[in-house]
N, C-alpha and C. Protein backbone atom coordinates (compact mmCIF):
# COMPACT_ATOMS: atom_id res chain seq x y z
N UNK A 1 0.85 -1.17 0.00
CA UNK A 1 0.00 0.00 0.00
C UNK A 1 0.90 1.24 0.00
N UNK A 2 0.56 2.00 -0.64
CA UNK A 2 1.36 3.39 -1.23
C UNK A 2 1.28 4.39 0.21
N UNK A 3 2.16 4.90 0.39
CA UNK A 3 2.21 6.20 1.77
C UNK A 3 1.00 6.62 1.66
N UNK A 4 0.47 7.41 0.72
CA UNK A 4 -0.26 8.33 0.36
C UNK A 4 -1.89 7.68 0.55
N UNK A 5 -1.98 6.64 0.39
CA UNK A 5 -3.46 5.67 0.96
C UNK A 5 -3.90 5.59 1.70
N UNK A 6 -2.83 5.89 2.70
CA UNK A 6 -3.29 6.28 4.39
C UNK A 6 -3.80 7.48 5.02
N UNK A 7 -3.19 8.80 3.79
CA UNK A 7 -3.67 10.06 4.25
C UNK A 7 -4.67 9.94 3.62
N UNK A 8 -5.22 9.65 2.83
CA UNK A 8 -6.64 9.73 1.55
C UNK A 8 -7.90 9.09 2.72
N UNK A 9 -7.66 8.13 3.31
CA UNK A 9 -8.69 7.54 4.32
C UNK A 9 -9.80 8.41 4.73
N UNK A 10 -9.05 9.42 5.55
CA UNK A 10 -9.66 10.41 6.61
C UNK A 10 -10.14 11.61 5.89
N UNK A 11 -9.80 11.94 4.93
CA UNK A 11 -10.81 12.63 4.15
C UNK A 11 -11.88 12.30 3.64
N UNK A 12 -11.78 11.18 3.07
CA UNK A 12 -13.04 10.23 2.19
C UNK A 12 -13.93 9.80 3.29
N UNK A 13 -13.79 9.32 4.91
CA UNK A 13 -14.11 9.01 5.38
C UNK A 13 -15.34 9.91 6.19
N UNK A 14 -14.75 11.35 6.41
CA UNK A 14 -15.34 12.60 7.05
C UNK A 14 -16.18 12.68 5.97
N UNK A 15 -15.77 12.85 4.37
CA UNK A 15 -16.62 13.68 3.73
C UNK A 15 -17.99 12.85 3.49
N UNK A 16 -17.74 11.76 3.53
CA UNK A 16 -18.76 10.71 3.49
C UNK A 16 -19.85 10.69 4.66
N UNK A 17 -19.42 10.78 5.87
CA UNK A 17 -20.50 10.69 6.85
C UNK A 17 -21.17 12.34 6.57
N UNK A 18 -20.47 13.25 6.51
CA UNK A 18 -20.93 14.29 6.35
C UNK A 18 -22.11 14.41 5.16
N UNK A 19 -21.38 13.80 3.81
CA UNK A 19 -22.96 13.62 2.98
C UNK A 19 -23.93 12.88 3.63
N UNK A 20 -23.94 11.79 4.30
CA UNK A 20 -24.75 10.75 4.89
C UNK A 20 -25.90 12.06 5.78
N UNK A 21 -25.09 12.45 6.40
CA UNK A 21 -25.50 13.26 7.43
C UNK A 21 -26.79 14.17 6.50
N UNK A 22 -25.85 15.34 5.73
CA UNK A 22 -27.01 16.29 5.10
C UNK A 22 -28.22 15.60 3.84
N UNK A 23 -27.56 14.42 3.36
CA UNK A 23 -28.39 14.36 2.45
C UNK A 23 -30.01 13.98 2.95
N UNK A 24 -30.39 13.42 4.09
CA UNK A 24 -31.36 13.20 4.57
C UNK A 24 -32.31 14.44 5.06
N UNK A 25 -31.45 15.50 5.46
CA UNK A 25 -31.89 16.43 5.82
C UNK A 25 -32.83 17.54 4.60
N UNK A 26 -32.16 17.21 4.08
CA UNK A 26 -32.28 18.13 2.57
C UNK A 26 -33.30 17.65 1.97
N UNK A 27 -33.17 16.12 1.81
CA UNK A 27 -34.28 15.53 1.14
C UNK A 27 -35.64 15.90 2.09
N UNK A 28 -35.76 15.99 3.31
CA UNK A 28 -36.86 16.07 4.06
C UNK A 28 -36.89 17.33 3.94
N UNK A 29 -36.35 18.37 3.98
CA UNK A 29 -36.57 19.80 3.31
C UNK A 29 -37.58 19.86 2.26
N UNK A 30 -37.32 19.12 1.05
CA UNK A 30 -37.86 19.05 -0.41
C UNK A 30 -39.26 18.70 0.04
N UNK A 31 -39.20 17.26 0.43
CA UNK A 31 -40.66 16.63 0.72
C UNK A 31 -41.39 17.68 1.48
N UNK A 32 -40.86 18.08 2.47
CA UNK A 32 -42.29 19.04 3.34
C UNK A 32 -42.59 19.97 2.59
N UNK A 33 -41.36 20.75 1.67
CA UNK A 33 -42.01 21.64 0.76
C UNK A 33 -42.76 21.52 -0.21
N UNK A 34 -42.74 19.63 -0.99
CA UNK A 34 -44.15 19.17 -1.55
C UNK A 34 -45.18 19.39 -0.61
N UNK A 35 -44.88 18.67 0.30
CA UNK A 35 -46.24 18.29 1.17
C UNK A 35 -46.89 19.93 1.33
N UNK A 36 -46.04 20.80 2.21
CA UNK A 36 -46.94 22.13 2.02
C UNK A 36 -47.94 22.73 0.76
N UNK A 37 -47.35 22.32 -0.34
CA UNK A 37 -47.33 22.89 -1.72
C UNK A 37 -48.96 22.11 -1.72
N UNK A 38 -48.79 20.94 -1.31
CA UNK A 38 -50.35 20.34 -1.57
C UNK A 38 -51.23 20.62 -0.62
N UNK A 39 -50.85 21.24 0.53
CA UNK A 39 -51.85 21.64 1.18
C UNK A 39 -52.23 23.06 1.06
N UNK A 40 -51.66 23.94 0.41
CA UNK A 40 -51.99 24.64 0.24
C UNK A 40 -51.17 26.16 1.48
N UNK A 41 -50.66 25.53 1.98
CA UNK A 41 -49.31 26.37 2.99
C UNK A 41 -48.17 26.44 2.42
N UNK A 42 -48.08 27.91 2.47
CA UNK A 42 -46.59 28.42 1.92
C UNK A 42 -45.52 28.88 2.73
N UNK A 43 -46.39 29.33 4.05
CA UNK A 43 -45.93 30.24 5.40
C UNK A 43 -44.15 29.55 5.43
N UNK A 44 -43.85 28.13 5.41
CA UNK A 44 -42.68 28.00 6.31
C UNK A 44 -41.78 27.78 4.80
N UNK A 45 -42.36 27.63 3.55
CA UNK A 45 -41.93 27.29 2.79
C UNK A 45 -40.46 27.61 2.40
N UNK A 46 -40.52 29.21 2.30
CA UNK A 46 -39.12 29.93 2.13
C UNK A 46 -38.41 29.48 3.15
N UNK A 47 -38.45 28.92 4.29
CA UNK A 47 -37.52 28.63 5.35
C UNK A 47 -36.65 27.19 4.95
N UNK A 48 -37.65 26.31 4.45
CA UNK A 48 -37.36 25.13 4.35
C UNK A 48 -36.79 25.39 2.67
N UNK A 49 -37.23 25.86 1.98
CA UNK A 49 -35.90 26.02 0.68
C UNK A 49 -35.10 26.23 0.71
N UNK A 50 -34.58 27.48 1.89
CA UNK A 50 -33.25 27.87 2.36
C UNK A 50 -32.69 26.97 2.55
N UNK A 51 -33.15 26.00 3.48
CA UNK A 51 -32.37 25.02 4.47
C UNK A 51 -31.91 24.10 3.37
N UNK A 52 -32.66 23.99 2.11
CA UNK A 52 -31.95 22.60 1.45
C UNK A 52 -31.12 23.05 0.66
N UNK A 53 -31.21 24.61 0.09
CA UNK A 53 -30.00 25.13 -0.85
C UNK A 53 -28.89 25.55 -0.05
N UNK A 54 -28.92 25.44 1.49
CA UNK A 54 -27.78 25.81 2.58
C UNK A 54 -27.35 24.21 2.39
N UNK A 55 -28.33 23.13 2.34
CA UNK A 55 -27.38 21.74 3.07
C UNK A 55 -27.19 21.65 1.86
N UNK A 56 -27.36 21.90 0.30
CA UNK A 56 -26.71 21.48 -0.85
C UNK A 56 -25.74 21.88 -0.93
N UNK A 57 -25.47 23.54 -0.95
CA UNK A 57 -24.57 24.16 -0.75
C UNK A 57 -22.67 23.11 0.18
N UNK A 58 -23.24 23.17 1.03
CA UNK A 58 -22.82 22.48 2.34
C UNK A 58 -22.10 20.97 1.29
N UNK A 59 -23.19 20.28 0.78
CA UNK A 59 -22.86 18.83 0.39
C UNK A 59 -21.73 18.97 -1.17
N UNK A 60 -21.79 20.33 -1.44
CA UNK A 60 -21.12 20.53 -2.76
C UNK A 60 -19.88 20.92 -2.36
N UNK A 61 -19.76 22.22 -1.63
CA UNK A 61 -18.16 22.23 -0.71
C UNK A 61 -17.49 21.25 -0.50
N UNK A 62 -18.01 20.15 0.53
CA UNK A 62 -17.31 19.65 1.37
C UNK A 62 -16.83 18.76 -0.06
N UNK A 63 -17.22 18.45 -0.82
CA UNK A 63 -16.78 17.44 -1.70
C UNK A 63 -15.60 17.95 -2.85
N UNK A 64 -15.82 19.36 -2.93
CA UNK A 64 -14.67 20.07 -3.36
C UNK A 64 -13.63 20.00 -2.53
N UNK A 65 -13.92 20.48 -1.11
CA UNK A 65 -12.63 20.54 -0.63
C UNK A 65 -11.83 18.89 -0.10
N UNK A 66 -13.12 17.80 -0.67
CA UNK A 66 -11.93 16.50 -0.78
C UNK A 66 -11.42 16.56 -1.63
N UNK A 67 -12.03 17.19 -2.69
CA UNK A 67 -10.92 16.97 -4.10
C UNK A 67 -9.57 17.87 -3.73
N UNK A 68 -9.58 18.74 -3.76
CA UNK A 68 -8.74 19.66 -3.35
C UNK A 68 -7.84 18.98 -2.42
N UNK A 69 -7.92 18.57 -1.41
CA UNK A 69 -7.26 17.23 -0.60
C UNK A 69 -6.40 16.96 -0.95
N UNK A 70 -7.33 15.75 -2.04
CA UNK A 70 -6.88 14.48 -2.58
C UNK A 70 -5.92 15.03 -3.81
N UNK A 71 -5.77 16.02 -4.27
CA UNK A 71 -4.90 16.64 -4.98
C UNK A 71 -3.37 17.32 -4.15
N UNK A 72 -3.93 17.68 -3.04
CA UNK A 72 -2.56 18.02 -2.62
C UNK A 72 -1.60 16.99 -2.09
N UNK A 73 -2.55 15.91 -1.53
CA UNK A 73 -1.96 14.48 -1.23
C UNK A 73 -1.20 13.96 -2.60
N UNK A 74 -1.46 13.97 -3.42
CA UNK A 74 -1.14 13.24 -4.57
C UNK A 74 0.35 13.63 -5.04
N UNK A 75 -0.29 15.29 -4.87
CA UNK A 75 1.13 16.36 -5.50
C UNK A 75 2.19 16.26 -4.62
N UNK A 76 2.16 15.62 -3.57
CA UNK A 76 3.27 15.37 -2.21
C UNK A 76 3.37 17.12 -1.55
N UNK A 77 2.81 17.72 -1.30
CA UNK A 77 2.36 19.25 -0.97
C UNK A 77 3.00 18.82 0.96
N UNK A 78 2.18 18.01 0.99
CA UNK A 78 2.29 17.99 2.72
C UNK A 78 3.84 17.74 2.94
N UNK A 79 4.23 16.84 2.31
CA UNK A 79 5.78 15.87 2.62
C UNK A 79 6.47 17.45 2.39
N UNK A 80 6.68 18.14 0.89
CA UNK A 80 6.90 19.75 1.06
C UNK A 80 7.06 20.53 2.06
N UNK A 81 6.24 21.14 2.96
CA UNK A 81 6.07 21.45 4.30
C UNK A 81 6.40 21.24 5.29
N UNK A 82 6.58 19.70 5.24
CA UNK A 82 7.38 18.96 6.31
C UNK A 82 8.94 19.64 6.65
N UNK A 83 9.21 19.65 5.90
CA UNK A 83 10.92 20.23 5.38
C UNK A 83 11.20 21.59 6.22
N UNK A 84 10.07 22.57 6.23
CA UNK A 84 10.01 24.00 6.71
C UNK A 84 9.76 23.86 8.41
């Protein structure tokens, strides 16, 4: 196993529970904002759109900044630093 397989873990690992985490949330965002939509309530609506374009928001970052990561891992960036 390559050095570098070991640092890749703990990123993939965080960013993963973290989607686990929001994607449920978000999705139940959407649904109540059907469900309102059919009842005919709009009152909380804008609240709950926020919340799912905040946890999308949220689920799109965090997955950039694994890439971003997994790129500096690759480029040996950290081992770099080490040196200083």
């Amino acid at each position: 196993m390559r050095k570098t397989t070991k640092k890749k873990a703990a990123p993939i690992v965080i960013t993963v529970g973290v989607v686990l985490y929001m994607v449920p949330l978000v999705g139940i965002s959407l649904l109540s904002i059907g469900g309102l939509a059919e009842a005919g309530e709009f009152a909380a609506a804008p609240f709950l759109l926020t919340y799912a374009v905040l946890g999308g928001a949220v689920i799109a970052g965090i997955i950039r900044a694994l890439l971003q990561r997994l790129d500096e891992i690759d480029g040996g960036e950290e081992e770099e630093a080490s040196r200083y």
